[in-house]
N, C-alpha and C. Protein backbone atom coordinates (compact mmCIF):
# COMPACT_ATOMS: atom_id res chain seq x y z
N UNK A 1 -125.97 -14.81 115.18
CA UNK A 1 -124.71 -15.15 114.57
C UNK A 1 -123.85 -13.90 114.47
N UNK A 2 -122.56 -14.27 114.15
CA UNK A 2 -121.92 -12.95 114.21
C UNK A 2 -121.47 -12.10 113.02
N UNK A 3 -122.19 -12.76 111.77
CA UNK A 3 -122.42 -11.55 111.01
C UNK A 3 -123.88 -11.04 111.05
N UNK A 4 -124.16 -11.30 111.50
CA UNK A 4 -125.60 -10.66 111.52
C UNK A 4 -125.07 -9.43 112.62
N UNK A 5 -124.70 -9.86 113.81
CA UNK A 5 -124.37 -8.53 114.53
C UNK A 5 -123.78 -7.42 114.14
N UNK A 6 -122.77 -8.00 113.42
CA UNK A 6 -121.83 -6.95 112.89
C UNK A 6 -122.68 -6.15 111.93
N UNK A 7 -123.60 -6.83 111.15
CA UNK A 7 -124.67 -5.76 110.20
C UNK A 7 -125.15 -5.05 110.84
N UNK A 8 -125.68 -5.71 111.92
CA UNK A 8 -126.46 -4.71 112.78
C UNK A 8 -125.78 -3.29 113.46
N UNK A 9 -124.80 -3.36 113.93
CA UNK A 9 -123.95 -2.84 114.41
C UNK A 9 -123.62 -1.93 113.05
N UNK A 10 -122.94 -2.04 112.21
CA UNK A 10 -122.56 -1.06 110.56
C UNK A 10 -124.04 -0.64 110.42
N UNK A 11 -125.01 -1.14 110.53
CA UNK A 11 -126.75 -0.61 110.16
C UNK A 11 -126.28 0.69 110.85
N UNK A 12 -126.64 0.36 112.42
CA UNK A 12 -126.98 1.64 112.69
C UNK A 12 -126.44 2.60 112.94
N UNK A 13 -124.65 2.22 112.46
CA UNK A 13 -124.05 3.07 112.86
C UNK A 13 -124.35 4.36 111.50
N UNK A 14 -124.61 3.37 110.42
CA UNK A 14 -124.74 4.19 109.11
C UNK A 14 -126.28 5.02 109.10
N UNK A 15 -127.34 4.33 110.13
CA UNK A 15 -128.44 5.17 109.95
C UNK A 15 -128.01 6.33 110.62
N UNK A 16 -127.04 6.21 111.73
CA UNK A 16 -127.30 7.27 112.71
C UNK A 16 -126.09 8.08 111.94
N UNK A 17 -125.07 8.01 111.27
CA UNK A 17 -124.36 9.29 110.41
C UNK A 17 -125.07 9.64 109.18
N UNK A 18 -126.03 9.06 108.45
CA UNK A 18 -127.05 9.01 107.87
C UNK A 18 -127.34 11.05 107.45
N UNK A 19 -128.04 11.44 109.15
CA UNK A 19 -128.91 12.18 109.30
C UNK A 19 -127.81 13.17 109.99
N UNK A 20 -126.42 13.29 110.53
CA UNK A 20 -125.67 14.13 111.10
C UNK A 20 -125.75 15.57 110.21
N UNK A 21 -126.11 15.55 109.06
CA UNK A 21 -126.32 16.94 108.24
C UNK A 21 -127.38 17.72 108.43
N UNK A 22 -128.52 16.63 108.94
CA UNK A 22 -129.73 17.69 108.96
C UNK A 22 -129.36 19.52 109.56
N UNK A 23 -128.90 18.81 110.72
CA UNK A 23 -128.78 20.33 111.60
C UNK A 23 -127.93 21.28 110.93
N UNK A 24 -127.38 21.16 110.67
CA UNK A 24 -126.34 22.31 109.73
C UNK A 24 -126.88 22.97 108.50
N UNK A 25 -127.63 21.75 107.48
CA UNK A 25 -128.49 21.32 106.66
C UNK A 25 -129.44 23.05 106.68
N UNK A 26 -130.10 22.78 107.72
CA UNK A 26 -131.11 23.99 107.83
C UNK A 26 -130.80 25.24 108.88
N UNK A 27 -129.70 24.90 109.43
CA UNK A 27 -128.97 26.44 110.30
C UNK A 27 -128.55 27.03 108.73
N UNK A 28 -127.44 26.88 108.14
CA UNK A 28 -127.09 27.21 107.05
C UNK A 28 -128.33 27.77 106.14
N UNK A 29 -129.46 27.20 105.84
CA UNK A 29 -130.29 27.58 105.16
C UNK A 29 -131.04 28.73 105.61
N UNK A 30 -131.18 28.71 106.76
CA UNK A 30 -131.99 29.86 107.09
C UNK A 30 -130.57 30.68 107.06
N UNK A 31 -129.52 30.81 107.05
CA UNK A 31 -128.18 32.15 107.32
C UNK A 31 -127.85 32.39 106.05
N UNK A 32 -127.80 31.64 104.85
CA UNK A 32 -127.23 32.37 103.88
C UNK A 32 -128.72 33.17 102.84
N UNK A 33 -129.98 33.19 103.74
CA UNK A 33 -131.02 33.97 102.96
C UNK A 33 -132.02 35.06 103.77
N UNK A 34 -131.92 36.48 103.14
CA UNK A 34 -132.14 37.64 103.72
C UNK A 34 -133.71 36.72 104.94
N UNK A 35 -133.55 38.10 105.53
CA UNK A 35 -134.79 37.86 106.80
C UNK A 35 -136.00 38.22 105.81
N UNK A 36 -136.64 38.72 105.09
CA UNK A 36 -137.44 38.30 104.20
C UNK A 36 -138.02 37.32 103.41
N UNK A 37 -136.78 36.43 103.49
CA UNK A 37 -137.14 35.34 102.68
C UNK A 37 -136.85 33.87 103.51
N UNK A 38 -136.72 34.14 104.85
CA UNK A 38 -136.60 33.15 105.99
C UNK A 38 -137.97 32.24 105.96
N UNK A 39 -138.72 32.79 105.46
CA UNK A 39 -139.94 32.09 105.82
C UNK A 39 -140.49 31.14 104.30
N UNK A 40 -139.93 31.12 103.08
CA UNK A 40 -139.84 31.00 102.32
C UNK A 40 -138.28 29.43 102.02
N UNK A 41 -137.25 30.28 102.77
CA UNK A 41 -136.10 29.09 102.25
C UNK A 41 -136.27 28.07 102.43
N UNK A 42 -136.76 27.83 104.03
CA UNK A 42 -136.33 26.40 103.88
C UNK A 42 -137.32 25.53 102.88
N UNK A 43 -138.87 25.84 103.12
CA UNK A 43 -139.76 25.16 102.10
C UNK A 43 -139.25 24.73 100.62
N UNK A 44 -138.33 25.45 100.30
CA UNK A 44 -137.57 25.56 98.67
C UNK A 44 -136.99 24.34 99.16
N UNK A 45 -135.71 24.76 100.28
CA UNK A 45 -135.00 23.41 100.17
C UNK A 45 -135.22 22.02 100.01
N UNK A 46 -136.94 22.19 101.36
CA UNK A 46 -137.37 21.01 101.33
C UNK A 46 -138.17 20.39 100.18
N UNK A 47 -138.79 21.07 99.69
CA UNK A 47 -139.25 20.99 98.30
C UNK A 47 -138.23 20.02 96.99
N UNK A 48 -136.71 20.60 97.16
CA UNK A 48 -135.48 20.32 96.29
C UNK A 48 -135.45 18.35 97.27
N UNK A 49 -135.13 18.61 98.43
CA UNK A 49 -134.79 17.16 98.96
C UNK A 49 -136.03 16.15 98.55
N UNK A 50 -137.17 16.57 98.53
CA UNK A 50 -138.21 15.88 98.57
C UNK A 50 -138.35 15.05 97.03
N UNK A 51 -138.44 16.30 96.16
CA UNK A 51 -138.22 16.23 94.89
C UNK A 51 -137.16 15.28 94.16
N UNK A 52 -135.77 15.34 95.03
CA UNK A 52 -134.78 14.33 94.53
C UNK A 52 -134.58 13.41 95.33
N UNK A 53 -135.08 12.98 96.36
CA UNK A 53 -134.96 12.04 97.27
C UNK A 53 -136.11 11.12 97.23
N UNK A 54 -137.18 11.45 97.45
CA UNK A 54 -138.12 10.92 97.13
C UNK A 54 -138.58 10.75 95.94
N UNK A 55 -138.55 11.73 95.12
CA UNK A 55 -139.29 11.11 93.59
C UNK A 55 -138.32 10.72 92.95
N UNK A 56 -136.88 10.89 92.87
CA UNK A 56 -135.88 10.17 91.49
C UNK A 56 -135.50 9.41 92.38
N UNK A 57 -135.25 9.02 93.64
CA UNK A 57 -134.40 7.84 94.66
C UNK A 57 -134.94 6.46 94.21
N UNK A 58 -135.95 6.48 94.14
CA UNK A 58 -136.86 5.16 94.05
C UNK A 58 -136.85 4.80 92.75
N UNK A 59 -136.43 5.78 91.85
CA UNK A 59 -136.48 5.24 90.79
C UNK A 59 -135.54 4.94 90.09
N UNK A 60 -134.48 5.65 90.01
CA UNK A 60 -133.14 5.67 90.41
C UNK A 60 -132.47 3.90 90.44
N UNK A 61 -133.41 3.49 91.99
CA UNK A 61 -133.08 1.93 92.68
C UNK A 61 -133.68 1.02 92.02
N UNK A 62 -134.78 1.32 91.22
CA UNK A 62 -135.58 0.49 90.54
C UNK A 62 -134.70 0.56 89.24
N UNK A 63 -134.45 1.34 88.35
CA UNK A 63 -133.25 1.08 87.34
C UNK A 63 -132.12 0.07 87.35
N UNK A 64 -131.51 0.34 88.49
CA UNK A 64 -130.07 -0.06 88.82
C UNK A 64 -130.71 -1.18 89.10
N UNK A 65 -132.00 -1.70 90.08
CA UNK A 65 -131.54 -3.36 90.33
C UNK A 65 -132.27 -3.99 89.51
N UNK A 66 -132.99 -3.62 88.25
CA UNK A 66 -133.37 -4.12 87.10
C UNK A 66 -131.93 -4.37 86.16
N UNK A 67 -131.35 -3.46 85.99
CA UNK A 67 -130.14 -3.47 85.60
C UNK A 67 -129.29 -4.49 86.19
N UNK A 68 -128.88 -4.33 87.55
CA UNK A 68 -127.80 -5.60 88.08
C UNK A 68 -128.44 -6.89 87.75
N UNK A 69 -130.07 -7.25 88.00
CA UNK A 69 -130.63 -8.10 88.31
C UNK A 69 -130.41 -8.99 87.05
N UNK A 70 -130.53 -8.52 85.52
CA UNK A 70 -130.18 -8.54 84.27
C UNK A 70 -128.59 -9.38 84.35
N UNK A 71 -127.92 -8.44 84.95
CA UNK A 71 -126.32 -9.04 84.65
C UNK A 71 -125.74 -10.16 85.61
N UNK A 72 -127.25 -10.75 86.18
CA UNK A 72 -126.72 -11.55 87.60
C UNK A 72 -127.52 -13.02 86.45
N UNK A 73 -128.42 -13.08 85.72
CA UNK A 73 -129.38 -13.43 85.10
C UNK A 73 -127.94 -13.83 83.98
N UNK A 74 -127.29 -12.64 83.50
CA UNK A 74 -126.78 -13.43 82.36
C UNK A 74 -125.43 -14.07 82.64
N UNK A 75 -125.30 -13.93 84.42
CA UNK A 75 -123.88 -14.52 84.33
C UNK A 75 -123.99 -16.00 84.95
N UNK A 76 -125.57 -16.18 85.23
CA UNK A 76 -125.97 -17.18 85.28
C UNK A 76 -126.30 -18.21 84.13
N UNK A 77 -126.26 -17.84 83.19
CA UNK A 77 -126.15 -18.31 81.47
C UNK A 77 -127.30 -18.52 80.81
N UNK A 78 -128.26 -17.77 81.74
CA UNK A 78 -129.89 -17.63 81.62
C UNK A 78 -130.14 -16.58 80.92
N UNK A 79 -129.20 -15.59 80.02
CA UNK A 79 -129.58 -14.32 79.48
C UNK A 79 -130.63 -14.34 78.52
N UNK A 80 -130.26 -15.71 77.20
CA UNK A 80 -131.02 -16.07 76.27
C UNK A 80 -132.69 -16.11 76.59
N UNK A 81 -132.54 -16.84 77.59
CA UNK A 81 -134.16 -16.99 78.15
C UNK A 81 -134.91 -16.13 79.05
N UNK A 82 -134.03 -15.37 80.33
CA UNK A 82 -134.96 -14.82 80.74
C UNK A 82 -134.32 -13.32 81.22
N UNK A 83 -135.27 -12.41 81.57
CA UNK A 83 -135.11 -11.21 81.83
C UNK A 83 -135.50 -10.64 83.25
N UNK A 84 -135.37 -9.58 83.40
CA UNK A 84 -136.00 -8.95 85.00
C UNK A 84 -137.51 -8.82 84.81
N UNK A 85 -138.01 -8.69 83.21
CA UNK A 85 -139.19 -8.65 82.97
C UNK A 85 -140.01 -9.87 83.39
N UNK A 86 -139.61 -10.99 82.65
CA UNK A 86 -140.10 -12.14 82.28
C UNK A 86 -139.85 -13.05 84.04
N UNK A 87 -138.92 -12.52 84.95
CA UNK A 87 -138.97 -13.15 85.99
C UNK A 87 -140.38 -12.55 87.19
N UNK A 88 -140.95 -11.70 86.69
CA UNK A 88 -142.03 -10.77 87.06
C UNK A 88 -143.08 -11.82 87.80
N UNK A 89 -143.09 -12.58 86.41
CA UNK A 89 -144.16 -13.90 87.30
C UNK A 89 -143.72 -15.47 87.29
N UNK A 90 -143.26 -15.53 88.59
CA UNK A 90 -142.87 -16.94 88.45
C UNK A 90 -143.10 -18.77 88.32
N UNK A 91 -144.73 -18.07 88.06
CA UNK A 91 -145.67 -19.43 88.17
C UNK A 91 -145.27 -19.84 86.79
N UNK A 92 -145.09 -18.99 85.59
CA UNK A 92 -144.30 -19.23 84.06
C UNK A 92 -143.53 -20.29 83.76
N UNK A 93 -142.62 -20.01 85.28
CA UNK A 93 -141.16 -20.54 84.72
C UNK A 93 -141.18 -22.06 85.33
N UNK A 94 -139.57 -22.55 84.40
CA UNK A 94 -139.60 -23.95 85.66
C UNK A 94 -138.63 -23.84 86.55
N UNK A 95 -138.85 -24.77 87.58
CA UNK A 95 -137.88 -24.39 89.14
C UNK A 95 -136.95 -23.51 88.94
N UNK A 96 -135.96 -24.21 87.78
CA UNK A 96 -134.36 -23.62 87.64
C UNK A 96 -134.30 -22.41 87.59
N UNK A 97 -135.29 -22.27 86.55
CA UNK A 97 -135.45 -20.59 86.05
C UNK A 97 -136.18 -19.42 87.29
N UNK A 98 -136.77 -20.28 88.30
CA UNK A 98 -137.37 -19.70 89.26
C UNK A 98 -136.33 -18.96 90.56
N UNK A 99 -135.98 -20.32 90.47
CA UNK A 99 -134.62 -20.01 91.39
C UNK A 99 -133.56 -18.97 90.95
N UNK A 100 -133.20 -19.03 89.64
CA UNK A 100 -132.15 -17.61 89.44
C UNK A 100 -132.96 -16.55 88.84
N UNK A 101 -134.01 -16.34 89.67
CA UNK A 101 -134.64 -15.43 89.39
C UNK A 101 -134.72 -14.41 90.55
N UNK A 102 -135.23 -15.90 91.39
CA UNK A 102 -135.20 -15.08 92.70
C UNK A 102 -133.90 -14.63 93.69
N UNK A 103 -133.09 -15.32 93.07
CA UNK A 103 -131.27 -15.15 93.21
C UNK A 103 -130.88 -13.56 93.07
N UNK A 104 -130.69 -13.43 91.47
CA UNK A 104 -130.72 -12.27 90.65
C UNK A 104 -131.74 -11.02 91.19
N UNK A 105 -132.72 -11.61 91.21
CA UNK A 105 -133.75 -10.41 91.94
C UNK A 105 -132.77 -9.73 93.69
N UNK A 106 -132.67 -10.38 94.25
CA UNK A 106 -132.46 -9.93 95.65
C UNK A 106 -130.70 -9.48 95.40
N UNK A 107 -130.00 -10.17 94.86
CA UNK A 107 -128.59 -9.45 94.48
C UNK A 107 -128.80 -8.16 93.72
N UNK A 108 -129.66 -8.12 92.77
CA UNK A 108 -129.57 -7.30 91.51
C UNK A 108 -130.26 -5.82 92.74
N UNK A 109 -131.28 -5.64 93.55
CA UNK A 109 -131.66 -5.14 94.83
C UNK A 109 -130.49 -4.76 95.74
N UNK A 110 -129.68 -5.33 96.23
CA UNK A 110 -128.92 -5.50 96.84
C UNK A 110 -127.38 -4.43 96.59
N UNK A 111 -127.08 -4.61 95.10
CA UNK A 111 -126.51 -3.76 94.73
C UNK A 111 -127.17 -2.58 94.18
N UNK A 112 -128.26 -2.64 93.82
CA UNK A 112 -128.73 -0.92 93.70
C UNK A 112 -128.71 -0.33 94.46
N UNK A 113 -129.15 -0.75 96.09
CA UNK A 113 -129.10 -0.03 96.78
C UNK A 113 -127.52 -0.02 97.63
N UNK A 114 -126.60 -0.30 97.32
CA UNK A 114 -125.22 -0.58 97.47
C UNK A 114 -124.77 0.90 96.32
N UNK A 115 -125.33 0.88 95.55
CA UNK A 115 -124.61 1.92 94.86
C UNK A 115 -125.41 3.03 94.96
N UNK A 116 -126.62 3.58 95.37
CA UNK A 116 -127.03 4.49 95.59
C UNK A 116 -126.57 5.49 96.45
N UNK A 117 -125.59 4.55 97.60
CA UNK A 117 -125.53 5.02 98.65
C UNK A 117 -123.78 5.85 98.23
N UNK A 118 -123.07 5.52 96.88
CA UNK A 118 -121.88 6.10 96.65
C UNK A 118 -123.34 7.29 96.53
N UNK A 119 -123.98 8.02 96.01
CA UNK A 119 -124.12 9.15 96.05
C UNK A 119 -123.74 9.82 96.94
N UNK A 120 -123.95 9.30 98.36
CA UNK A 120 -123.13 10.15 99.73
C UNK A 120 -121.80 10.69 98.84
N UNK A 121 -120.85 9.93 98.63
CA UNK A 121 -119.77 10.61 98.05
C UNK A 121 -119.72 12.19 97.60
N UNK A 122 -120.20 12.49 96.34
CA UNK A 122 -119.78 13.53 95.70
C UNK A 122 -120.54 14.59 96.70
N UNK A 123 -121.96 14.07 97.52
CA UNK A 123 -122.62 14.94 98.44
C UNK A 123 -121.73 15.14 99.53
N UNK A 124 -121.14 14.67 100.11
CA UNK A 124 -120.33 15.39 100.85
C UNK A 124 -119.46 16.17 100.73
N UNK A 125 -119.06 15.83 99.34
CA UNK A 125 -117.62 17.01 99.29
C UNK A 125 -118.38 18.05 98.78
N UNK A 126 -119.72 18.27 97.94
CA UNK A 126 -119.57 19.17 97.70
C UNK A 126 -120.46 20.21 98.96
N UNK A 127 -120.42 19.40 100.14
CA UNK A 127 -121.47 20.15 100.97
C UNK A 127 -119.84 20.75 101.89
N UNK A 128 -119.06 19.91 101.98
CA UNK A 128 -117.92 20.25 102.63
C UNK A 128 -116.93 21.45 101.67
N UNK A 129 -116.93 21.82 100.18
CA UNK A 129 -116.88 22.57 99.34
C UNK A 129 -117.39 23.68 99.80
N UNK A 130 -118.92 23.84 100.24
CA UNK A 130 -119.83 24.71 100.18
C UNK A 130 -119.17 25.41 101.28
N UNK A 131 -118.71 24.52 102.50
CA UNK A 131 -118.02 25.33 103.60
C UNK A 131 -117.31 26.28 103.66
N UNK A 132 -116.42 26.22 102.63
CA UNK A 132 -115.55 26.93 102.27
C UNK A 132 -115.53 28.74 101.71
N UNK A 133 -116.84 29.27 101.85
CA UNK A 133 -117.71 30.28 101.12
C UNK A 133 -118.73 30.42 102.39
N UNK A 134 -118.46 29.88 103.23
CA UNK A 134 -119.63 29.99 104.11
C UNK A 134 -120.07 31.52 105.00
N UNK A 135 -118.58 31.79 105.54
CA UNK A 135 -118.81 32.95 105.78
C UNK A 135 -119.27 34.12 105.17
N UNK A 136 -118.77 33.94 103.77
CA UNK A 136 -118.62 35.05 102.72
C UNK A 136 -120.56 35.04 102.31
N UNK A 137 -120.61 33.85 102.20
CA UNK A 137 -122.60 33.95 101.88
C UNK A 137 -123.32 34.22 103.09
N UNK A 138 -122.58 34.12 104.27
CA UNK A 138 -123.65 34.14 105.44
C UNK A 138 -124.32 35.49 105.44
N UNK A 139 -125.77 35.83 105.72
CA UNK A 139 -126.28 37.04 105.75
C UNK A 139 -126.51 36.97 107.37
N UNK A 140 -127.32 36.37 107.82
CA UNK A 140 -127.67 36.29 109.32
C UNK A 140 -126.20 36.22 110.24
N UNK A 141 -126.07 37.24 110.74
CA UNK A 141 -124.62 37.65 111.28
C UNK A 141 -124.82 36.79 112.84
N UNK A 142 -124.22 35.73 113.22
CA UNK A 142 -124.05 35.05 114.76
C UNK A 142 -124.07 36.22 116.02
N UNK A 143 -124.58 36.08 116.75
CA UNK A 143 -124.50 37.16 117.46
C UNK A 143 -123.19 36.96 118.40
């Protein structure tokens, strides 16, 4: 169908600008730190990405679509009764409640990871910021 293509098509166009930083990412890293400590930087960096990408990202997404999942739940007029908790197990509930559960669940998902991705935002400007000083920090002189 032809929104499905078109996802497909925005997918990968977004996986593949996604990763356009790496390379700069770690030229930059190894240039703005003495030749002593070349062997040392990037591990830090990667250490920093790993650390906030991997350990707060996930959790981060798990907040937010507990959170949306909640406000999809109460705009369904189900607030009184049920929660992101209480939709956990759905053999509990009856149909109705099953169904805007599993509604709420995949929207409430849907936008966490919809808003995770504004983090790109402030990361770019301030990586495009950083440019701006680039020369002035560079130690490893271009030949």
């Amino acid at each position: 169908t032809e929104k499905l293509a078109l996802a497909r098509v925005l997918w990968c166009l977004g996986a593949t600008s996604h990763f356009f930083y790496l390379g700069s990412q770690y030229t930059i890293g190894q240039g703005v730190v003495s030749g002593r400590s070349r062997a040392s930087g990037i591990p830090v960096l990667l250490l920093c990405v790993a650390l906030i990408g991997n350990g707060f990202g996930p959790q981060i997404v798990g907040w937010l679509s507990d959170f949306y999942m909640n406000l999809q739940i109460q705009s369904a007029g189900m607030g009184d009764v049920l929660t992101s908790a209480t939709c956990r197990d759905l053999s509990k509930l009856a149909e109705a409640q099953q169904a805007v559960c599993r509604s709420a669940s995949g929207e409430g998902l849907r936008l966490s990871m919809a808003t995770t991705t504004l983090f790109f935002i402030p990361a770019a400007a301030l990586f495009a910021i950083s440019g701006l000083t680039y020369r002035k920090d560079l130690v490893a002189r271009p030949h």
